[in-house]
N, C-alpha and C. Protein backbone atom coordinates (compact mmCIF):
# COMPACT_ATOMS: atom_id res chain seq x y z
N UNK A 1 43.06 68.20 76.85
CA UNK A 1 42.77 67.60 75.57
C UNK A 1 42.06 68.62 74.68
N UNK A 2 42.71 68.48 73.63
CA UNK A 2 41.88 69.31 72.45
C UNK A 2 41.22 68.39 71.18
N UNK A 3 40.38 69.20 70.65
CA UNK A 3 40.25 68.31 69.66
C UNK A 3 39.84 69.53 68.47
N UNK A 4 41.01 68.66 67.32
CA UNK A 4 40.89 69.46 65.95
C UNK A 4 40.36 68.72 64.99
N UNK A 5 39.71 69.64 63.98
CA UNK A 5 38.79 68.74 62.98
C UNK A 5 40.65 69.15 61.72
N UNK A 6 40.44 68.35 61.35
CA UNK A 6 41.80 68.18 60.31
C UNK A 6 41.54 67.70 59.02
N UNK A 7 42.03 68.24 57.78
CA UNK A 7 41.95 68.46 56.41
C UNK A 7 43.31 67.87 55.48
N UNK A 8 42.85 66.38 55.20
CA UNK A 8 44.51 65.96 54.05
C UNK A 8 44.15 67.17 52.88
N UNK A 9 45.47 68.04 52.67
CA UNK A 9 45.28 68.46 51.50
C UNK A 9 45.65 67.83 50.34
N UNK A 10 46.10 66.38 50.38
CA UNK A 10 45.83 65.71 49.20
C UNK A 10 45.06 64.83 48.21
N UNK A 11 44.00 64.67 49.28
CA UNK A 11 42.88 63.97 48.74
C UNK A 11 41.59 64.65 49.63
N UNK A 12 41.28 65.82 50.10
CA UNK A 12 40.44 66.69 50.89
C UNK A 12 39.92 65.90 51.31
N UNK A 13 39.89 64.54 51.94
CA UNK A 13 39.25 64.43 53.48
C UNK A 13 39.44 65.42 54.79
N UNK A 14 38.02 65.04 55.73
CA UNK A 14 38.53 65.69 56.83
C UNK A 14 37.86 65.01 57.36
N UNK A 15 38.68 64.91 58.96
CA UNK A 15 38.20 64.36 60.30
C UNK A 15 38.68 64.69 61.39
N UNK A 16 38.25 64.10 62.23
CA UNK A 16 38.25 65.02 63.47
C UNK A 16 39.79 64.14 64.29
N UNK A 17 40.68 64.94 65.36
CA UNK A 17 41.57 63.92 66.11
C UNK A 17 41.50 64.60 67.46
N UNK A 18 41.87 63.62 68.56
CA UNK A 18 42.32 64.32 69.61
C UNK A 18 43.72 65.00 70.04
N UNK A 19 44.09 65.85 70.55
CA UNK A 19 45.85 65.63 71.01
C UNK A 19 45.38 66.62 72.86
N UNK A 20 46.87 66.30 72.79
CA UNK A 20 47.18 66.55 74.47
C UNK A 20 47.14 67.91 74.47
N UNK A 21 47.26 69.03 73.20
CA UNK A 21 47.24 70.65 73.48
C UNK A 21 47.47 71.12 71.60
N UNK A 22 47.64 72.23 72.13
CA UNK A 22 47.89 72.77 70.34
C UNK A 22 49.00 72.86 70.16
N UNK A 23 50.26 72.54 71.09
CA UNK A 23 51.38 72.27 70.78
C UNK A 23 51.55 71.32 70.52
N UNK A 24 51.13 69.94 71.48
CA UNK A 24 51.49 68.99 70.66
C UNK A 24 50.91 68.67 69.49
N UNK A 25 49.76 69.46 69.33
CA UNK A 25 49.75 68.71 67.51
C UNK A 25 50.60 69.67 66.74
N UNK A 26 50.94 70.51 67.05
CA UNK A 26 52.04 71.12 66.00
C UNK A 26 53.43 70.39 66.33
N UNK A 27 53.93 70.02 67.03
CA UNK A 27 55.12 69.23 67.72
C UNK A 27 55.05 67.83 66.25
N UNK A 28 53.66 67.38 66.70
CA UNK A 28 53.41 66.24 65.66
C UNK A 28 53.44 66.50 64.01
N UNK A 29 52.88 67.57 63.80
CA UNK A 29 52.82 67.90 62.97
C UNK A 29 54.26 68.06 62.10
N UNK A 30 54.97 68.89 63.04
CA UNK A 30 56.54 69.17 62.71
C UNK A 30 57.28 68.00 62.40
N UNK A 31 57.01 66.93 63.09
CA UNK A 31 57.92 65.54 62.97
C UNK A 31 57.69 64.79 62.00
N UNK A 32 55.79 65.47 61.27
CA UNK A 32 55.80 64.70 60.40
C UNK A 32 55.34 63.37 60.59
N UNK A 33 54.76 63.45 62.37
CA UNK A 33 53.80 61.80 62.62
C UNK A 33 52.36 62.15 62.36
N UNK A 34 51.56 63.12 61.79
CA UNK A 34 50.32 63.15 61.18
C UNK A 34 49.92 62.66 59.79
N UNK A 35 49.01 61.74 59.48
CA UNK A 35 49.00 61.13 58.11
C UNK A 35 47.82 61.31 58.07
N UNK A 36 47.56 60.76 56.69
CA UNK A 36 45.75 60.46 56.70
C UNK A 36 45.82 59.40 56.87
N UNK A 37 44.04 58.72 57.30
CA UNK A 37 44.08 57.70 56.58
C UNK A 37 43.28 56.63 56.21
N UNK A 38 43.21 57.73 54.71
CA UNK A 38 42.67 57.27 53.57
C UNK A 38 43.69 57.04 52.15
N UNK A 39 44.75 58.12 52.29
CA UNK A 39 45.79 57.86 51.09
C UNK A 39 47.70 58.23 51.99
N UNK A 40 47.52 58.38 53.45
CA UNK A 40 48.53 57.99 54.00
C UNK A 40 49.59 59.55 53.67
N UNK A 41 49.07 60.61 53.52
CA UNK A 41 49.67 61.58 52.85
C UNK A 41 50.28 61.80 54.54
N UNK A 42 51.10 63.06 54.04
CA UNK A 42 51.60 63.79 55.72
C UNK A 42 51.21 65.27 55.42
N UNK A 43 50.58 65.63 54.35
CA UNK A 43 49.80 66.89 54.08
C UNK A 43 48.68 67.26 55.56
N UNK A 44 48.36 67.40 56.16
CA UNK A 44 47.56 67.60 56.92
C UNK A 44 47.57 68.59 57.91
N UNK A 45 46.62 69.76 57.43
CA UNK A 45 46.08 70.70 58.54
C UNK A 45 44.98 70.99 59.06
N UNK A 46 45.22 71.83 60.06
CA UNK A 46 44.27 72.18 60.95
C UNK A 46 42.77 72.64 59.74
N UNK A 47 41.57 72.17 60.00
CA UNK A 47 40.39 73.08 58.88
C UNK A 47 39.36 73.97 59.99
N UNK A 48 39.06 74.98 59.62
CA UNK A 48 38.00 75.90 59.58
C UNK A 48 37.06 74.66 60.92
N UNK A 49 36.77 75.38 62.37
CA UNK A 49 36.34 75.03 63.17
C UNK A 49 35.21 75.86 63.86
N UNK A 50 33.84 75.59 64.29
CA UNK A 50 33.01 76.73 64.93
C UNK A 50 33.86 76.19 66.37
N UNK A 51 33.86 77.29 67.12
CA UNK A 51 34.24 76.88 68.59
C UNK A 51 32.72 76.54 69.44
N UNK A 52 32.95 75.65 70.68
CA UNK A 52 31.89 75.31 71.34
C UNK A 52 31.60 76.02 72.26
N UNK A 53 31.30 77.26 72.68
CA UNK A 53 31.31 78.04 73.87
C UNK A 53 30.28 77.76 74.83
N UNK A 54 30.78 77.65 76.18
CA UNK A 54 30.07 77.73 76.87
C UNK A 54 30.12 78.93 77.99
N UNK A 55 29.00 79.75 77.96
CA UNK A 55 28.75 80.91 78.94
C UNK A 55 28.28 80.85 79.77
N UNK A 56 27.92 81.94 80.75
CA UNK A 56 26.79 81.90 81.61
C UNK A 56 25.66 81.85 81.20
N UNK A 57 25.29 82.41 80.31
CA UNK A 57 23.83 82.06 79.98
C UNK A 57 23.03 81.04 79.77
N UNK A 58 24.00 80.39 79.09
CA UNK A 58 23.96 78.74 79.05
C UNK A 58 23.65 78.30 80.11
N UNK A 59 24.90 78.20 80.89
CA UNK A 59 24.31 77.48 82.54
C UNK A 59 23.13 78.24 83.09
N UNK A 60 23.31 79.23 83.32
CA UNK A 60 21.35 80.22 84.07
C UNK A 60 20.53 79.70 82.79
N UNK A 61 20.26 79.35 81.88
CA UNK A 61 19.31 78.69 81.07
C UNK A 61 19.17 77.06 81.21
N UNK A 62 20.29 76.28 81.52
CA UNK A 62 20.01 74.79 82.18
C UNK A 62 19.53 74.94 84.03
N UNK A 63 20.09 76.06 84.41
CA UNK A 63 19.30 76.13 85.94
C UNK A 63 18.19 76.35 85.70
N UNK A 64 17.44 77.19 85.20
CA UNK A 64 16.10 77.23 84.73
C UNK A 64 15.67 76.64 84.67
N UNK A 65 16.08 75.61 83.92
CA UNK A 65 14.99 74.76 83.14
C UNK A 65 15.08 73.50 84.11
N UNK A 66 16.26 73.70 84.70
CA UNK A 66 16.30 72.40 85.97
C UNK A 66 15.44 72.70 87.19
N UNK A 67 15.37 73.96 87.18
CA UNK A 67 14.31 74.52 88.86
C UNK A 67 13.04 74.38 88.04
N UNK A 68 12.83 74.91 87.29
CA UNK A 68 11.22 74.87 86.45
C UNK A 68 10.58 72.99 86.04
N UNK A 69 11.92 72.36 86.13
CA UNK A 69 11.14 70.48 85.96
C UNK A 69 10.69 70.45 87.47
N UNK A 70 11.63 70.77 88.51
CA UNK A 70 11.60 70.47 89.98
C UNK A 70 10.44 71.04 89.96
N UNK A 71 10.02 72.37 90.15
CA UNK A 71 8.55 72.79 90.55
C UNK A 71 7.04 72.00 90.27
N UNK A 72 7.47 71.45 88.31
CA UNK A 72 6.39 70.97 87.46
C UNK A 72 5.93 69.42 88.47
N UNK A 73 7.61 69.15 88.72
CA UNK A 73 7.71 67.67 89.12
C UNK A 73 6.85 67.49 90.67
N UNK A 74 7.19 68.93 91.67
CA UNK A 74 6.69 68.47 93.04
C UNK A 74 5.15 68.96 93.25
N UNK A 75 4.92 70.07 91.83
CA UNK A 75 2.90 70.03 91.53
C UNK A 75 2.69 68.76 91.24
N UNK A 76 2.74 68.22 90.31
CA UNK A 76 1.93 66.54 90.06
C UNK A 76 2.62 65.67 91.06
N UNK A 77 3.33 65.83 92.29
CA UNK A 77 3.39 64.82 93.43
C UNK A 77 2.21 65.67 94.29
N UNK A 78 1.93 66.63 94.45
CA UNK A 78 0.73 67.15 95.26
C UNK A 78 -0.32 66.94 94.51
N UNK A 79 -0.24 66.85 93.17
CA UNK A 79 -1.81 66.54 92.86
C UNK A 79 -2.12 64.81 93.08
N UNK A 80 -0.65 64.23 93.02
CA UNK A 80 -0.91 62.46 93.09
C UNK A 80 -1.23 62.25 94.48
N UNK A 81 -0.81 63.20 95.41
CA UNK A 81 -1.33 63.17 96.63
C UNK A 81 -2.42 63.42 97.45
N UNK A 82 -3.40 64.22 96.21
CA UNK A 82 -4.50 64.56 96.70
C UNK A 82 -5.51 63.61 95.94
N UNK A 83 -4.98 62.84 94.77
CA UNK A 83 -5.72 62.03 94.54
C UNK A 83 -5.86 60.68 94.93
N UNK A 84 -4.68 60.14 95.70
CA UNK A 84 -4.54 59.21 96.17
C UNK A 84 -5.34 59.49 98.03
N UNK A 85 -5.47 60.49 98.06
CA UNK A 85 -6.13 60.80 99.50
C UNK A 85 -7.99 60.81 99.63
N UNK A 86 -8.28 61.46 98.36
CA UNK A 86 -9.60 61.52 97.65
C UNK A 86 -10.47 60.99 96.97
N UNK A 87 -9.51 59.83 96.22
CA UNK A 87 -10.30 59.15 95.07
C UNK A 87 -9.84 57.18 95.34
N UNK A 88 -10.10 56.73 94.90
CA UNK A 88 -10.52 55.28 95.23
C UNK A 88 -9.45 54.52 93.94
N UNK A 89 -8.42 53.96 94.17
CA UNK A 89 -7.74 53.12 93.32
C UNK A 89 -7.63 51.85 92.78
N UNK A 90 -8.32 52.10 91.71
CA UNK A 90 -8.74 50.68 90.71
C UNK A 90 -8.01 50.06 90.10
N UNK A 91 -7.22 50.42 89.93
CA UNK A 91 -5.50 49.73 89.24
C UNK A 91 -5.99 49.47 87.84
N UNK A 92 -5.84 47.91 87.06
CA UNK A 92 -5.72 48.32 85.61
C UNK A 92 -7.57 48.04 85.40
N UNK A 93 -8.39 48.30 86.50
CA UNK A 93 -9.60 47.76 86.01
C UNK A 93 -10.39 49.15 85.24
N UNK A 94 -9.63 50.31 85.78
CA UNK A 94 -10.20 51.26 85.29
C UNK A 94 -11.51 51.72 84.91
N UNK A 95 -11.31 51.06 83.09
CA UNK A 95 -12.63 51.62 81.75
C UNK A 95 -13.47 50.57 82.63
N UNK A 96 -13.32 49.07 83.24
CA UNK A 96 -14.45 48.51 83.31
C UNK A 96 -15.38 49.14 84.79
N UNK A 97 -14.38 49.97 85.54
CA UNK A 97 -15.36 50.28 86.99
C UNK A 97 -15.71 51.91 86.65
N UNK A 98 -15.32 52.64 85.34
CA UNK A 98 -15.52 53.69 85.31
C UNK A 98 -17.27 53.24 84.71
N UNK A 99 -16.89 52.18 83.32
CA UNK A 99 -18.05 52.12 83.08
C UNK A 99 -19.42 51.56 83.72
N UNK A 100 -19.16 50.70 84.82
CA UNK A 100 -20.33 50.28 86.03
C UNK A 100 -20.96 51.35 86.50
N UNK A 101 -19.63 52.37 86.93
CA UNK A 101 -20.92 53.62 87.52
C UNK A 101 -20.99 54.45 86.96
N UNK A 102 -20.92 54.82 85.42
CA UNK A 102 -21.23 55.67 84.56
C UNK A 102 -23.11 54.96 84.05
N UNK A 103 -22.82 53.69 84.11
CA UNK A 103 -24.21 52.45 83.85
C UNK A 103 -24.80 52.31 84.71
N UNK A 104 -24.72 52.98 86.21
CA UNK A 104 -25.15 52.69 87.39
C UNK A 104 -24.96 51.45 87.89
N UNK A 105 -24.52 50.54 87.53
CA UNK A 105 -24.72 49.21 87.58
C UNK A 105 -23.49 49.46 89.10
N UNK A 106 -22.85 50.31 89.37
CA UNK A 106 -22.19 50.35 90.62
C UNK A 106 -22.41 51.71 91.13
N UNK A 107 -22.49 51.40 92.53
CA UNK A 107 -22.51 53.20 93.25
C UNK A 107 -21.21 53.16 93.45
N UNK A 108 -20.55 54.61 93.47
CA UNK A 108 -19.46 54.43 94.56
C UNK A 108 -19.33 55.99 95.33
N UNK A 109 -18.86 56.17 96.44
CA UNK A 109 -19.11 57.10 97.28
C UNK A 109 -17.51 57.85 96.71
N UNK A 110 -16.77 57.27 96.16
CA UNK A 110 -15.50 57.98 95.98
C UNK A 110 -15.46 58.20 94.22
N UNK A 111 -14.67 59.28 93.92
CA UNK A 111 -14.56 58.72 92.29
C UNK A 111 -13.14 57.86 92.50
N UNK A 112 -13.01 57.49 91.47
CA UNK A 112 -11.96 56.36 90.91
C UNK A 112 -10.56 56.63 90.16
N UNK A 113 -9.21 56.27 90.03
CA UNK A 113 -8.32 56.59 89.15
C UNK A 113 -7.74 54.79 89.20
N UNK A 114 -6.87 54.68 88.26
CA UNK A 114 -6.12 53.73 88.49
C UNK A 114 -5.61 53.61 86.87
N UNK A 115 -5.40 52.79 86.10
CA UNK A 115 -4.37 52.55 84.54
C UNK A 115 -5.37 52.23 83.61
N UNK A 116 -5.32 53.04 82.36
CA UNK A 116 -5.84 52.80 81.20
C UNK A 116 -4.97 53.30 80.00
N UNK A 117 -5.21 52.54 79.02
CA UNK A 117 -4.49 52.43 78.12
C UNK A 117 -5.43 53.82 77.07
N UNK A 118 -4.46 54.43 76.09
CA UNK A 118 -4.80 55.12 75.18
C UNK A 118 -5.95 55.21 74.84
N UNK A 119 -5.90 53.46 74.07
CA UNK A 119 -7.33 53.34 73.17
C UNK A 119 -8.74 53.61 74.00
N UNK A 120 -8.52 52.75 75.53
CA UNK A 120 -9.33 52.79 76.35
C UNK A 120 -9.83 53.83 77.09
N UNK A 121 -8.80 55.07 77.02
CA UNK A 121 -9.63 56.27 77.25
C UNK A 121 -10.71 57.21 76.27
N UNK A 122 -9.73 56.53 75.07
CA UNK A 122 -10.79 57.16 74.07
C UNK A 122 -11.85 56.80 73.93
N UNK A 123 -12.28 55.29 74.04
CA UNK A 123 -13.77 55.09 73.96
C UNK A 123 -14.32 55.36 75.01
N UNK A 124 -13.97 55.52 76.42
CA UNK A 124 -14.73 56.16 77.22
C UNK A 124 -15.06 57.73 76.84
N UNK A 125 -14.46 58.50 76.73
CA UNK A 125 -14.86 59.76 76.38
C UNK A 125 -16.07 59.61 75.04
N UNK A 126 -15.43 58.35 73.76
CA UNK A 126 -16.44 58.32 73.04
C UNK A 126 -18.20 58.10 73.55
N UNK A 127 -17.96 56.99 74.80
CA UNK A 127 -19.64 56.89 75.18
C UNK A 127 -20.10 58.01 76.26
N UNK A 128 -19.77 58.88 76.64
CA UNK A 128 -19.89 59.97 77.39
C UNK A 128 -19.19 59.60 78.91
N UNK A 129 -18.32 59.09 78.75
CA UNK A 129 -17.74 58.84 80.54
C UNK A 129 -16.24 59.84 80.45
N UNK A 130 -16.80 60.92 81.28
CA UNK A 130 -15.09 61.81 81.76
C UNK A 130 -14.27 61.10 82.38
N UNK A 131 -12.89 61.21 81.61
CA UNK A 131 -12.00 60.22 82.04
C UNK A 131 -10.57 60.77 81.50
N UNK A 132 -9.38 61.27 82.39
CA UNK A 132 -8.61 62.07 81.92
C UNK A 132 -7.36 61.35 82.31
N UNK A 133 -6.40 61.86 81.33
CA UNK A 133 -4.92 61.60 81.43
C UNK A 133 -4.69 62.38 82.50
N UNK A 134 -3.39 61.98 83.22
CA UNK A 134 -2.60 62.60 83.61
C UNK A 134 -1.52 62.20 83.71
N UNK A 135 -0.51 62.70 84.28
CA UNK A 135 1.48 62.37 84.36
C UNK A 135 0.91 61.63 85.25
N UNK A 136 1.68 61.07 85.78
CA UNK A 136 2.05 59.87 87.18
C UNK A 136 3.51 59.60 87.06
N UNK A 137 4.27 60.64 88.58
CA UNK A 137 5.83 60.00 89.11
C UNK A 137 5.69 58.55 89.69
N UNK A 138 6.06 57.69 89.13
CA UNK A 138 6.14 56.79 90.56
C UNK A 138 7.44 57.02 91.31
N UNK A 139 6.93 56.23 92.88
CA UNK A 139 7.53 56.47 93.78
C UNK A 139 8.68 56.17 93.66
N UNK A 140 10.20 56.74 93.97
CA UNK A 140 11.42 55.72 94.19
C UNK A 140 12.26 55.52 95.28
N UNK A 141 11.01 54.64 95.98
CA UNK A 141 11.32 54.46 97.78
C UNK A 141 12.05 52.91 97.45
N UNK A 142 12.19 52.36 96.74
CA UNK A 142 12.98 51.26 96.43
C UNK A 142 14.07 51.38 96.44
């Protein structure tokens, strides 16, 4: 399959068509089954096309960038793994158990991670409690 961008020279539209090769659109062309259609002319040629190339560089630049996600991707499963081994999981209670033992009002022997929303990290950082984003893969053992 090819595909040509095509020009009525009687009313200068252009659009794009498919055909089976560049013979058969000249085959078609010859018979006179190409029209527009917008004014139904049989004027119609091939127009001025960039070609789409694809090289090697191209592909060694999508391998790249596909080995370089894999690496990014299996650091933050070792860091989710060291935090899930180290730190104590609060799920969406987060800002309220960050702020107990930032208030003392809770000890805890572990620090804490678990879900907070945008706004809710920002006012923690606003009252002095360190409290950081990070990525999170979840698992897809499902």
């Amino acid at each position: 399959m090819i595909k040509y961008k095509l020009i009525c020279k009687k009313c200068d539209i252009s659009f794009d068509s498919w055909f089976a090769s560049s013979i058969e659109f000249e085959k078609l062309k010859k018979r006179k089954l190409l029209s527009c259609h917008r004014c139904n002319s049989k004027s119609i040629e091939k127009n001025l096309m960039a070609p789409k190339l694809i090289n090697s560089n191209s592909n060694k630049l999508t391998d790249q960038k596909n080995l370089k996600l894999k690496q990014i991707n299996k650091k933050i499963k070792e860091y989710q793994s060291f935090i899930k081994k180290n730190f104590e999981y609060v799920g969406e209670n987060f800002a309220y158990e960050a702020r107990s033992i930032h208030y003392n009002e809770k000890k805890k022997n572990k620090g804490i991670f678990g879900t907070a929303s945008t706004d809710e990290v920002k006012e923690l950082r606003e009252e002095g409690i360190e409290a950081e984003v990070i990525p999170w893969i979840e698992d897809k053992n499902n």
